[in-house]
Protein backbone atom coordinates (compact mmCIF):
# COMPACT_ATOMS: atom_id res chain seq x y z
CA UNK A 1 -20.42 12.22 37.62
CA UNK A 2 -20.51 12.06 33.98
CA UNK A 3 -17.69 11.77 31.18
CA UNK A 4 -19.18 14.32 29.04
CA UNK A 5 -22.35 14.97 26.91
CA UNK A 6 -22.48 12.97 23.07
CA UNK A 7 -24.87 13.85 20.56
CA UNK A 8 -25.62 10.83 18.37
CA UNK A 9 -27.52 11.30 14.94
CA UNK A 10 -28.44 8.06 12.91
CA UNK A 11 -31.60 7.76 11.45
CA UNK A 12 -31.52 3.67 12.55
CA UNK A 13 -33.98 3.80 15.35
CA UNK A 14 -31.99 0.29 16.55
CA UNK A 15 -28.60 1.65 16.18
CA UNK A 16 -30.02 4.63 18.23
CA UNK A 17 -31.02 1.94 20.81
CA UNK A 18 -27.66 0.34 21.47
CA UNK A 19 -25.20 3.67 21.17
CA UNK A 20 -27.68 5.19 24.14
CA UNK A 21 -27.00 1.65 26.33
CA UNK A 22 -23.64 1.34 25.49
CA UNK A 23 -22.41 5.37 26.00
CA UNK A 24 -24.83 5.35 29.09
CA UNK A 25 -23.20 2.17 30.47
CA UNK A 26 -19.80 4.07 29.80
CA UNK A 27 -20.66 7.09 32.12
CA UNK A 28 -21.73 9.36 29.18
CA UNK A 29 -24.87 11.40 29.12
CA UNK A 30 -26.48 11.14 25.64
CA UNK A 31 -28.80 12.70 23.13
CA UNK A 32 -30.47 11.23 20.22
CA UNK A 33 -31.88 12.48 17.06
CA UNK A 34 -33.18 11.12 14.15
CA UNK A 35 -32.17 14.14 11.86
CA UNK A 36 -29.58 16.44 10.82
CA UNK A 37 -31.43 19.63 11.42
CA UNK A 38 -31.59 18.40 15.09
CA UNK A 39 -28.18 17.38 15.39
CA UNK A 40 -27.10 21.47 14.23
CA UNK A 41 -29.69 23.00 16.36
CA UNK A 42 -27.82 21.40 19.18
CA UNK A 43 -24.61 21.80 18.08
CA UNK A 44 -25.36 25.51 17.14
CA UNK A 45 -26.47 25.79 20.64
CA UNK A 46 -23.00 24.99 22.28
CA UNK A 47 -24.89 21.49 23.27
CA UNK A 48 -22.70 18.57 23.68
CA UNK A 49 -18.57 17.55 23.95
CA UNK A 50 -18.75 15.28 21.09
CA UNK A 51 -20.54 14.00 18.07
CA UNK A 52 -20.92 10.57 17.11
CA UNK A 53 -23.20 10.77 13.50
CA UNK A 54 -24.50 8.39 10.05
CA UNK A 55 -23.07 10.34 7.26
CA UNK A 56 -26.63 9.75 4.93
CA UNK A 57 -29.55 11.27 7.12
CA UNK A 58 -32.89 11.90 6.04
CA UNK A 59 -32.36 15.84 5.72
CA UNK A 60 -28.94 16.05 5.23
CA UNK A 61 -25.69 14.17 4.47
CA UNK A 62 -23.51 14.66 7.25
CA UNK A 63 -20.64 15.54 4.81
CA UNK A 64 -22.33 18.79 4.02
CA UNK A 65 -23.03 19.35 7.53
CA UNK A 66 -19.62 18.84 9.01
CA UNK A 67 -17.65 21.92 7.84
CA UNK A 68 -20.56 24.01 9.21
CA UNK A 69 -19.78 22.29 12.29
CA UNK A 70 -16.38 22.96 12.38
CA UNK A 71 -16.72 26.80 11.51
CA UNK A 72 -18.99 27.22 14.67
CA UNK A 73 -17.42 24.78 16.37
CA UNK A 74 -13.99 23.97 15.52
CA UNK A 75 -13.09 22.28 18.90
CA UNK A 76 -16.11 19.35 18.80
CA UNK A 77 -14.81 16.34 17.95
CA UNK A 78 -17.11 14.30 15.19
CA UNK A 79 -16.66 10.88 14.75
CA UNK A 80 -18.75 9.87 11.34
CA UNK A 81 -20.37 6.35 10.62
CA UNK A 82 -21.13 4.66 7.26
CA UNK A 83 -22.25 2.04 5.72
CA UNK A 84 -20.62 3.01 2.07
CA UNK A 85 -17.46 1.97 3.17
CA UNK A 86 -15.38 3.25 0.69
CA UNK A 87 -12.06 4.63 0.64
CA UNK A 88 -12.97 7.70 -0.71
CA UNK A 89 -15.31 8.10 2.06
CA UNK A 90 -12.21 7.82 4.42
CA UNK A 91 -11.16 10.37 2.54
CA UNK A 92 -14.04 13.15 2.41
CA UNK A 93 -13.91 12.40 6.85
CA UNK A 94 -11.14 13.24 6.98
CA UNK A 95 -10.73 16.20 4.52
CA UNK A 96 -14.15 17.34 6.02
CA UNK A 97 -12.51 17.53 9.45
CA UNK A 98 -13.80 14.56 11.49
CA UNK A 99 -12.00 12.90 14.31
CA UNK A 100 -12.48 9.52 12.85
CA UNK A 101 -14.50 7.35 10.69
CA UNK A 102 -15.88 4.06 11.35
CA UNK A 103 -17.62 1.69 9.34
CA UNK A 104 -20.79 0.22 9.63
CA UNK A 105 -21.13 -2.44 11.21
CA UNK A 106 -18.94 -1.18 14.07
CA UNK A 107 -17.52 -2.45 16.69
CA UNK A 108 -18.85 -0.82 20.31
CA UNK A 109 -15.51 -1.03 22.54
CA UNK A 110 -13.82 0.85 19.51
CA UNK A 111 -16.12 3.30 19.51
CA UNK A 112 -16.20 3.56 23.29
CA UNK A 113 -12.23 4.19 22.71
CA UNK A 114 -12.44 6.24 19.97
CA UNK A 115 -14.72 8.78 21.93
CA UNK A 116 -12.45 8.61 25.01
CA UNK A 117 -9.43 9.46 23.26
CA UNK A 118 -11.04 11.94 21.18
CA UNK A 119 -12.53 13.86 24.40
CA UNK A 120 -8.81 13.43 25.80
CA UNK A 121 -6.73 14.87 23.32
CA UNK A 122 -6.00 18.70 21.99
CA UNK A 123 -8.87 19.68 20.12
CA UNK A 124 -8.95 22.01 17.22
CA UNK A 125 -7.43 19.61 14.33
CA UNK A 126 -8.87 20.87 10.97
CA UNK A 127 -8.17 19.12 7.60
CA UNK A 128 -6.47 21.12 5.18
CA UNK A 129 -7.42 19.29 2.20
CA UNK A 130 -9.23 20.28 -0.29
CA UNK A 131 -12.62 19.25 -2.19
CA UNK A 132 -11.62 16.19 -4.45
CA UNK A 133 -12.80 14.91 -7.37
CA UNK A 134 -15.21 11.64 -6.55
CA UNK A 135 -13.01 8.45 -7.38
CA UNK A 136 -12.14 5.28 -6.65
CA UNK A 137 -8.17 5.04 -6.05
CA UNK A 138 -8.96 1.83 -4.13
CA UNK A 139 -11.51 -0.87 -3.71
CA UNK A 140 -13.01 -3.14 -1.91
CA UNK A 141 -15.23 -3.03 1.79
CA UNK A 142 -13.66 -6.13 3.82
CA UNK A 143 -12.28 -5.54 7.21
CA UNK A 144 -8.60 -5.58 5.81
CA UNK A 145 -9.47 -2.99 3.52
CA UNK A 146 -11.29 -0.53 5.66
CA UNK A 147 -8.10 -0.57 7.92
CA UNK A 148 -6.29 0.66 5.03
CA UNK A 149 -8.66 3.36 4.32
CA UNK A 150 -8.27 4.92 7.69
CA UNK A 151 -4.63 4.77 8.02
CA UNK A 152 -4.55 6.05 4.39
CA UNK A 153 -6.80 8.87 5.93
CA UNK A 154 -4.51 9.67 8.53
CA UNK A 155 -1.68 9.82 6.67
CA UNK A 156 -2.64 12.75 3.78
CA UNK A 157 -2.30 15.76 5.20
CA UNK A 158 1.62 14.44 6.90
CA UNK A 159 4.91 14.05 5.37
CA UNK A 160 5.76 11.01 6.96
CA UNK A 161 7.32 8.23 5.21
CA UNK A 162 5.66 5.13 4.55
CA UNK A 163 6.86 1.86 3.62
CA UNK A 164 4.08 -0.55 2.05
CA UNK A 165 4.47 -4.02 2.16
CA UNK A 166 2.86 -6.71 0.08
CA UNK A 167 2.98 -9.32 -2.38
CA UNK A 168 3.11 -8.58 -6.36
CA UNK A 169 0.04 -7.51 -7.83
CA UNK A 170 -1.31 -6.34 -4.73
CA UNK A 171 -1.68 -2.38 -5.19
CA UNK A 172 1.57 -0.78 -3.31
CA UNK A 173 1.14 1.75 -6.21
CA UNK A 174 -2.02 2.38 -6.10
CA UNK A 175 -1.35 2.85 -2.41
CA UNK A 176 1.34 5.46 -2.87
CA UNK A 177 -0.55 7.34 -5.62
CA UNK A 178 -3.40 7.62 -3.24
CA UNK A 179 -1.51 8.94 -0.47
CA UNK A 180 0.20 11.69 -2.96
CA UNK A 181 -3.34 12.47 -4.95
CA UNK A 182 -5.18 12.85 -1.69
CA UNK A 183 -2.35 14.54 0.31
CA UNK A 184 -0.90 17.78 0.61
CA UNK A 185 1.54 17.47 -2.12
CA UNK A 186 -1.01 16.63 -4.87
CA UNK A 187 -0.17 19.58 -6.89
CA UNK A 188 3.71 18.28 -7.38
CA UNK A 189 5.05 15.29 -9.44
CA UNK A 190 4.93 11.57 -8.41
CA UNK A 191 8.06 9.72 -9.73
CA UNK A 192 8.12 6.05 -9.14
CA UNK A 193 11.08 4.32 -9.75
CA UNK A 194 11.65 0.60 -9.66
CA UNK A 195 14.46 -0.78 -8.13
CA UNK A 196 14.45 -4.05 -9.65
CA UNK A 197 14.25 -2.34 -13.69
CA UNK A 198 17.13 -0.54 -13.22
CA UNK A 199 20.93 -2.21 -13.65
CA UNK A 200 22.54 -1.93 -10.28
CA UNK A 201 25.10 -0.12 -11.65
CA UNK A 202 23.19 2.83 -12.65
CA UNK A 203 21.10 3.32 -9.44
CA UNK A 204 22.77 6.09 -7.92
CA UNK A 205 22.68 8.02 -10.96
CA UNK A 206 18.93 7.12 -12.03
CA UNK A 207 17.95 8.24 -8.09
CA UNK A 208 20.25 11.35 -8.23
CA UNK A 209 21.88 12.30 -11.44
CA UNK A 210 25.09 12.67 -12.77
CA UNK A 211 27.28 15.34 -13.84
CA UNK A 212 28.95 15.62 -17.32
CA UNK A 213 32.06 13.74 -17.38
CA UNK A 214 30.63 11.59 -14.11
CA UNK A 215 31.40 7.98 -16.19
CA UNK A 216 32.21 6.90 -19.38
CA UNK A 217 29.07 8.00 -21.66
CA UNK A 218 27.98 10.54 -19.32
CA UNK A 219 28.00 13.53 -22.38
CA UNK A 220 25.81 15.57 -20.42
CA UNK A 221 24.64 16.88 -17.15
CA UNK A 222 21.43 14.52 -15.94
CA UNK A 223 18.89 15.53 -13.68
CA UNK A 224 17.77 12.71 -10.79
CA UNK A 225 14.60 10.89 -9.70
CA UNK A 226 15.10 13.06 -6.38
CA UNK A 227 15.24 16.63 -8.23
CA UNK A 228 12.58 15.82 -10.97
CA UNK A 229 10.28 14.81 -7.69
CA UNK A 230 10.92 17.70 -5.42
CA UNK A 231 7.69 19.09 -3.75
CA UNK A 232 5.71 16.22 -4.36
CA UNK A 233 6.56 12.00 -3.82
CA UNK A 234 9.31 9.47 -4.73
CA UNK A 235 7.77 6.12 -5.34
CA UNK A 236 10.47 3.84 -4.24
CA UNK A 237 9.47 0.39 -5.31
CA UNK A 238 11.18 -2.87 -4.71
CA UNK A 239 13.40 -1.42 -2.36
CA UNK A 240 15.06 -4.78 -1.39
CA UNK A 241 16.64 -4.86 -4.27
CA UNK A 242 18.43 -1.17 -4.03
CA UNK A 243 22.12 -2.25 -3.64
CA UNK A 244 24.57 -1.22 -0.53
CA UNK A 245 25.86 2.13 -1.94
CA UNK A 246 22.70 3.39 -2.95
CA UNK A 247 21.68 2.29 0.36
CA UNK A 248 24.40 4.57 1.84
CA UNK A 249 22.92 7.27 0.04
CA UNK A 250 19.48 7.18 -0.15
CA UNK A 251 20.14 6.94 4.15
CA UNK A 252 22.08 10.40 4.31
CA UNK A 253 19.07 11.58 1.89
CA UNK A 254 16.16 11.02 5.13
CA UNK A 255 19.23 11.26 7.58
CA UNK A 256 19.93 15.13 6.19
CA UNK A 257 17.51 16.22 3.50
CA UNK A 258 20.25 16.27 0.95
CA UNK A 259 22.21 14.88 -1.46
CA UNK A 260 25.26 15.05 -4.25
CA UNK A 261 24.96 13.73 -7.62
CA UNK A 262 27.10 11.38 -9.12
CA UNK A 263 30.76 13.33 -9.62
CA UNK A 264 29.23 16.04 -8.04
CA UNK A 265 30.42 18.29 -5.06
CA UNK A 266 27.74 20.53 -3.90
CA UNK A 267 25.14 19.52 -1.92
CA UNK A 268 21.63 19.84 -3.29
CA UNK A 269 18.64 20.12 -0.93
CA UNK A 270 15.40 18.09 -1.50
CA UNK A 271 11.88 18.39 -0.29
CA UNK A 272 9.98 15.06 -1.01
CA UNK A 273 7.93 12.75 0.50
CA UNK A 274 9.24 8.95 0.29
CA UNK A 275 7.05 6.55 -0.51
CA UNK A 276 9.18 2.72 -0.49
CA UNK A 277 7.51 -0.48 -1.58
CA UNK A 278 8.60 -4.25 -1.45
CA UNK A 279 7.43 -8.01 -2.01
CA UNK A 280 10.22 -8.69 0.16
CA UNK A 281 11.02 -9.31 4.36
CA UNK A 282 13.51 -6.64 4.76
CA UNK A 283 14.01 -7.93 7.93
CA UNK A 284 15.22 -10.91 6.44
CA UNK A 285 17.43 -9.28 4.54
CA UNK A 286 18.79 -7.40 7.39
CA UNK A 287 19.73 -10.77 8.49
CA UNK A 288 21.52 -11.54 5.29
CA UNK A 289 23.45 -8.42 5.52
CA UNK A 290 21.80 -7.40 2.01
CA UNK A 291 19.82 -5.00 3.92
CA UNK A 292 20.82 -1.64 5.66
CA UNK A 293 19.31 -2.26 9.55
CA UNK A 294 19.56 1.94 9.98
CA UNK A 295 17.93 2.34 6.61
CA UNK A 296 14.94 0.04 7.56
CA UNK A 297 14.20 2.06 10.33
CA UNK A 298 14.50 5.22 8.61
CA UNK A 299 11.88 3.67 5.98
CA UNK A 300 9.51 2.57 8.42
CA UNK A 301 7.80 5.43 9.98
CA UNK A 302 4.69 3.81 9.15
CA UNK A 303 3.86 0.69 8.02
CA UNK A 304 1.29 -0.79 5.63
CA UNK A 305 0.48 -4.26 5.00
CA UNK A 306 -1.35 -4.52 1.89
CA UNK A 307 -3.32 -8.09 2.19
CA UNK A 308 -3.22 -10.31 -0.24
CA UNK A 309 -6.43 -11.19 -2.03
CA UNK A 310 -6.83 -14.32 -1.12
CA UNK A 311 -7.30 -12.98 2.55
CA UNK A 312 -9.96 -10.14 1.39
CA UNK A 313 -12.04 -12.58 -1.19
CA UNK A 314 -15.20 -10.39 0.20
CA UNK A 315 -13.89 -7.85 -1.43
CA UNK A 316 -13.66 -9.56 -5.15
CA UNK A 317 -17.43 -8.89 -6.25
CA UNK A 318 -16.67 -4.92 -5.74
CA UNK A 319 -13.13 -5.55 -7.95
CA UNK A 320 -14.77 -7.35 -10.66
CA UNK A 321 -17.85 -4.35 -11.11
CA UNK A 322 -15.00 -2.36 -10.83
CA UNK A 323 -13.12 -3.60 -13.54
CA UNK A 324 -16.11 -4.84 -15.98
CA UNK A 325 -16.87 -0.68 -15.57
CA UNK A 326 -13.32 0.19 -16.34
CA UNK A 327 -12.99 -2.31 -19.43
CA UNK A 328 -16.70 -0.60 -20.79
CA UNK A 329 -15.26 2.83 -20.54
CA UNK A 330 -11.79 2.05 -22.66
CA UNK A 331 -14.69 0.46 -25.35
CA UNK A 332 -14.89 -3.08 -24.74
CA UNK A 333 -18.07 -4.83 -24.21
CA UNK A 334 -20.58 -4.13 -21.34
CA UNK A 335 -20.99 -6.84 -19.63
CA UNK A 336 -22.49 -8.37 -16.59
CA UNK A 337 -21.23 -11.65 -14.46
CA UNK A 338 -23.46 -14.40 -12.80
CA UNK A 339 -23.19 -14.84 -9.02
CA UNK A 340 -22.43 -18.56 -9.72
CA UNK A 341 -19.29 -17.09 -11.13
CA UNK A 342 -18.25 -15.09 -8.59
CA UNK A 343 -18.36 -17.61 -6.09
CA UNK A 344 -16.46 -19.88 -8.33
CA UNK A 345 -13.86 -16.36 -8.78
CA UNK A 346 -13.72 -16.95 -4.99
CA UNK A 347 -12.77 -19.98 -4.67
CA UNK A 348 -9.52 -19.44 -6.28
CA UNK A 349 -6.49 -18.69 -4.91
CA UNK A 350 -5.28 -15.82 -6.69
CA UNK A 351 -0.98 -16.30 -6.60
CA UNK A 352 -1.41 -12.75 -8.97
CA UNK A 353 -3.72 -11.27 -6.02
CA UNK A 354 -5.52 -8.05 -8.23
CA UNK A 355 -3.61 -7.56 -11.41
CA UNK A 356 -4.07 -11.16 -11.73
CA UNK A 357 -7.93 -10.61 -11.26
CA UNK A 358 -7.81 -7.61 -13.56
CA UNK A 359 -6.00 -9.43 -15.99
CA UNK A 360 -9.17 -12.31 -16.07
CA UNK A 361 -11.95 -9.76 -16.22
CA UNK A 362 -10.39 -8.10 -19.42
CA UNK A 363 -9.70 -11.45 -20.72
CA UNK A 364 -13.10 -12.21 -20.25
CA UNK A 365 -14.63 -9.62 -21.79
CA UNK A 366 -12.39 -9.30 -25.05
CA UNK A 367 -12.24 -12.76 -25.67
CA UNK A 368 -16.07 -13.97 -25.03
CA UNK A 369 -19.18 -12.44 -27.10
CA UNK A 370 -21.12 -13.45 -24.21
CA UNK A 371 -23.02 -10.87 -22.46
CA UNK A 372 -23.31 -12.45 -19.10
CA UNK A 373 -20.22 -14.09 -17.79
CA UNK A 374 -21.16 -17.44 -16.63
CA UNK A 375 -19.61 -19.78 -14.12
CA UNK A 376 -18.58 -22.44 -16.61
CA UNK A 377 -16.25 -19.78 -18.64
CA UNK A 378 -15.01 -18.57 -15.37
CA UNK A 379 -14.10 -22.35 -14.37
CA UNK A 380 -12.19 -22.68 -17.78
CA UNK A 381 -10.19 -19.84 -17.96
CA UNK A 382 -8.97 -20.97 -14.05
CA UNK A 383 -8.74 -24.27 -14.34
CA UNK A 384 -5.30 -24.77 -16.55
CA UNK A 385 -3.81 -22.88 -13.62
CA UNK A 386 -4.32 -26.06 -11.30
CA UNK A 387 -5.74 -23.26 -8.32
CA UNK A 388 -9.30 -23.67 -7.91
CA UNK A 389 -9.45 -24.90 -4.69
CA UNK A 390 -5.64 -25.44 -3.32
CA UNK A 391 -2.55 -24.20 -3.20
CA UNK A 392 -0.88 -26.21 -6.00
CA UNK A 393 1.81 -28.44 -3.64
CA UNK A 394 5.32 -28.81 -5.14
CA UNK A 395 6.82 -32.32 -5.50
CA UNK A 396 9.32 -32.97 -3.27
CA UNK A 397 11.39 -34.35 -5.91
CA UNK A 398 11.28 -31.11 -7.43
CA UNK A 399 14.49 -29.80 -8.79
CA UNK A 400 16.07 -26.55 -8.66
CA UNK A 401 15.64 -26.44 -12.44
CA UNK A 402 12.51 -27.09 -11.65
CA UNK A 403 11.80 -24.27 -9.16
CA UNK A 404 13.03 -21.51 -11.94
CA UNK A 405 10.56 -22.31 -14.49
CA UNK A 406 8.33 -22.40 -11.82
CA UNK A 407 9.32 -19.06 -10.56
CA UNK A 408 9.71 -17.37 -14.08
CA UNK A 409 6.10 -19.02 -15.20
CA UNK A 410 4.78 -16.91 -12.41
CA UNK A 411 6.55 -13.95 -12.67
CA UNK A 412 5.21 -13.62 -16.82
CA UNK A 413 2.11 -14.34 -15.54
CA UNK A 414 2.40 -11.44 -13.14
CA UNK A 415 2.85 -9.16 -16.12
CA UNK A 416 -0.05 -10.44 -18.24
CA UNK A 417 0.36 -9.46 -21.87
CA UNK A 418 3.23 -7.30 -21.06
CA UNK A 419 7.11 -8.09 -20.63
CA UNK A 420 8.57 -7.48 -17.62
CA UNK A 421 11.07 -4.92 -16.91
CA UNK A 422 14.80 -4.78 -18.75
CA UNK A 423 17.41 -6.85 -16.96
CA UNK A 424 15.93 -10.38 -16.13
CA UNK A 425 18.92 -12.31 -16.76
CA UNK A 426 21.35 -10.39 -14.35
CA UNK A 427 17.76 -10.25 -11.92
CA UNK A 428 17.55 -14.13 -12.10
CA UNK A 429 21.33 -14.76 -11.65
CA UNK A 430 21.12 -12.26 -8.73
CA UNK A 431 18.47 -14.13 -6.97
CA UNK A 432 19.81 -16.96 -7.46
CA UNK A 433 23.80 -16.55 -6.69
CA UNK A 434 22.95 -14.56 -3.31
CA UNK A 435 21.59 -17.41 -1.55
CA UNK A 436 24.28 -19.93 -3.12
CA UNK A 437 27.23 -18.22 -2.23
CA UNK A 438 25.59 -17.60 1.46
CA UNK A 439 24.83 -21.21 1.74
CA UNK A 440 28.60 -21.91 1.18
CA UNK A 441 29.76 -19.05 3.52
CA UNK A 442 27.66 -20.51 6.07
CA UNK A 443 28.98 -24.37 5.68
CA UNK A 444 32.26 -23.18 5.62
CA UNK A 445 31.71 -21.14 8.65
CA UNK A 446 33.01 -17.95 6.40
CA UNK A 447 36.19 -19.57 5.04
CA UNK A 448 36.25 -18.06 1.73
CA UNK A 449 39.02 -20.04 0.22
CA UNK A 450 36.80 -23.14 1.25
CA UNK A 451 33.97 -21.70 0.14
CA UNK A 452 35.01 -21.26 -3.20
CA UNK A 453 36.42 -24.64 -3.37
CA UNK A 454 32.73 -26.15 -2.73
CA UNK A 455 31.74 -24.08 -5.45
CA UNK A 456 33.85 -24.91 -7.84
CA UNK A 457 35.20 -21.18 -8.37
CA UNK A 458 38.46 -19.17 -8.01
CA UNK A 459 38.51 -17.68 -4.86
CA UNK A 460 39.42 -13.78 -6.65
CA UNK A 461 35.93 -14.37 -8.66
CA UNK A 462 34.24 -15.45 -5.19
CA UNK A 463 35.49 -12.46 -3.29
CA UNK A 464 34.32 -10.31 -6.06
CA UNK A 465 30.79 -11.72 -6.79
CA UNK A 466 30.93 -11.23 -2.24
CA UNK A 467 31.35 -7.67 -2.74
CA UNK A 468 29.48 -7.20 -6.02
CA UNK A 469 26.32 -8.92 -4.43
CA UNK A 470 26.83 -6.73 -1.35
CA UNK A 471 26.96 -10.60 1.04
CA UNK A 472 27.36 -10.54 4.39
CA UNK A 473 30.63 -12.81 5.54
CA UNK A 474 29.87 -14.11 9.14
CA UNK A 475 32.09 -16.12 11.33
CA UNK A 476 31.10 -18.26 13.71
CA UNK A 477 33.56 -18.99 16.77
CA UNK A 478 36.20 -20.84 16.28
């Protein structure tokens, strides 16, 4: 007895081939067709439980086919293939109603999956997005990538909260943009909001207003990042460094779907989607008590891992075309780049993953009247940065001194040409008194009067700068 019937349409008389051994092999009967035409005649017919199809046929892109499909038959499953394995053709799938979209080459025992659970579940799931305007949020075609893509699909026509992990300079806005520009709330605002720009004493009121009279210099009634983003997204980024009380909050925000403003009474209702961000291990964090456990798991519905580019270095010919095009259309030079070079761009290891890549290519072509960039001007630019083949390896004599001008070299280098955010000192200090005081704590198994004596501090300013910094005080047994 058979699964089920699937119509398969690729115009790849091979690929033909080995979907009609492997779906025969998996109990399916199958058809095959060369053509679009075919594939609706069938369809049209009430043939088949479920369509496996090439998006670019001969006759007809399946794109234009599909919602034809889906007014005749809105229960059929379609599963697309292609080879342009974009994100925004992720996208159209999805907004075009198919069940799922694989990329070319594909792997048979997901397909064989895909198919089950597609013939398994309720049917009937249209996409209620809309046409969108061709673009390319994203880039890149590696494996990594293409995960993204189809996860990103998934995700635009839900509210559900994401959280985006990933180093600096490796897209978590682009990420959240996407999700809002391609989702159902693309007509309302995105507001992103950094957690690290803003002095932790203003938080609360940056996230959800104030009232006149709420604190000294508060002259006026201020609206929130909540209430200026309601009906679309709130970009949360760096939320590991959102301190404890705003922690509170921001929790009875996704707990209840309201909030208060600062010295206010009434509770205000909110309809966004949260979008958080962070270059950090929360779960470490947890650990350090700096880090609200509940919170976490209110944040992480669903998870994204944005790779760094050093794993997707496949994907770094696409970036550079990508932004050589970009640089030509804001009127710098056209210009194109040897293969040499991109091999060489390869080889590097990228600490600044894509800004840091976007950062070369503009260099590149401001800087150079050359019209082809070569390898040797690639090789230059990279070389002062000691990364062409290896992760530089720190002395171990290195001090801590040392490890700060380390750090902050990086983090201006993150930032190119601009300055970071407001409030590096008090950042710096932060980062660096949190894990000093915990060292102490934890030497002096939580004895804060002996903690503060190893420091070298009065024990009133080491309770404060405890409670300031939001530090977890753990005893061991005694």
């Amino acid at each position: 007895m058979t699964q089920g019937t699937i119509l398969v349409a690729d115009d790849d008389a091979a690929i033909r081939t080995v979907l009609n051994q492997a779906l025969s092999r998996a109990g399916y009967t199958v058809r095959l067709t060369s053509n679009a035409a075919t594939l609706w005649r069938w369809v049209a017919e009430g043939e088949g439980d479920l369509v496996v199809t090439d998006i670019v046929m001969p006759d007809e892109n399946a794109f234009e086919l599909l919602p034809r499909i889906k007014r005749v038959r809105p229960d059929l499953p379609v599963i697309v293939m292609s080879a342009q394995n974009t994100f925004m053709t992720a996208i159209k799938a999805s907004e075009r109603g198919a069940y799922d979209y694989l990329p070319k080459p594909f792997d048979l025992k997901e397909l064989i999956a895909t198919i089950g659970r597609a013939l398994s579940e309720p049917h009937g799931r249209v996409s209620a997005g809309q046409e969108q305007e061709e673009a390319i949020p994203l880039v890149g075609r590696s494996a990594a990538m293409q995960d993204i893509y189809r996860v990103l699909a998934r995700l635009m026509q839900t509210d559900l909260t994401v959280t985006i992990f990933g180093e600096s300079g490796t897209g978590k806005e682009l990420v959240a943009r996407a999700l809002h520009d391609y989702g159902k709330r693309r007509k309302g605002p995105f507001v992103a909001v950094n957690m690290a720009a803003i002095p932790r004493e203003l938080i609360e009121s940056e996230l959800f207003g104030h009232e006149r009279g709420a604190f000294t210099g508060a002259q006026h009634r201020s609206a929130g990042r909540f209430e200026q983003a309601d009906g679309g997204t709130l970009f949360l980024d760096e939320i590991g460094d959102m301190p404890m009380d705003a922690q509170t909050r921001l929790l009875r925000v996704l707990q209840q779907g309201e909030y208060t403003t600062v010295g206010g009474r009434t509770p205000i209702r909110t309809d966004v989607r949260i979008v958080a961000a962070t270059n950090k291990d929360l779960k470490n964090l947890i650990r350090q008590g700096l880090f609200r456990e509940d919170l976490f798991f209110r944040l992480n519905v669903v998870p994204i891992r944005l790779p760094p580019l050093r794993e997707r270095t496949d994907d770094i010919p696409d970036l550079v075309r990508h932004f050589l095009a970009e640089a030509e259309r804001e009127g710098l030079p056209a210009k194109t780049i040897e293969n040499e070079a991109l091999e060489a761009l390869k080889r590097h290891r990228w600490p600044g993953n894509v800004r840091e890549l976007e950062n070369l290519v503009r260099r590149l072509t401001a800087l150079y009247p050359q019209e082809t960039i070569a390898a040797d001007l690639v090789r230059q630019e990279l070389e002062p940065t000691g990364e062409m083949e290896e992760t530089t390896r720190i002395p171990e004599e290195e001090g801590l001194a040392d490890c700060v001008a380390r750090h902050m070299a990086n983090l201006f280098n993150e930032f190119g040409d601009a300055l970071p955010p407001p409030g590096l000192y008090h950042r710096v200090l932060r980062e660096i008194e949190v894990p000093l005081i915990g060292a102490a704590l934890g030497a002096t198994n939580g004895n804060q009067i002996r903690a503060a004596e190893l420091l070298g501090v009065n024990r009133n300013t080491l309770r404060k700068k405890i409670r300031d910094l939001q530090i977890l005080v753990v005893r061991g047994p005694r």
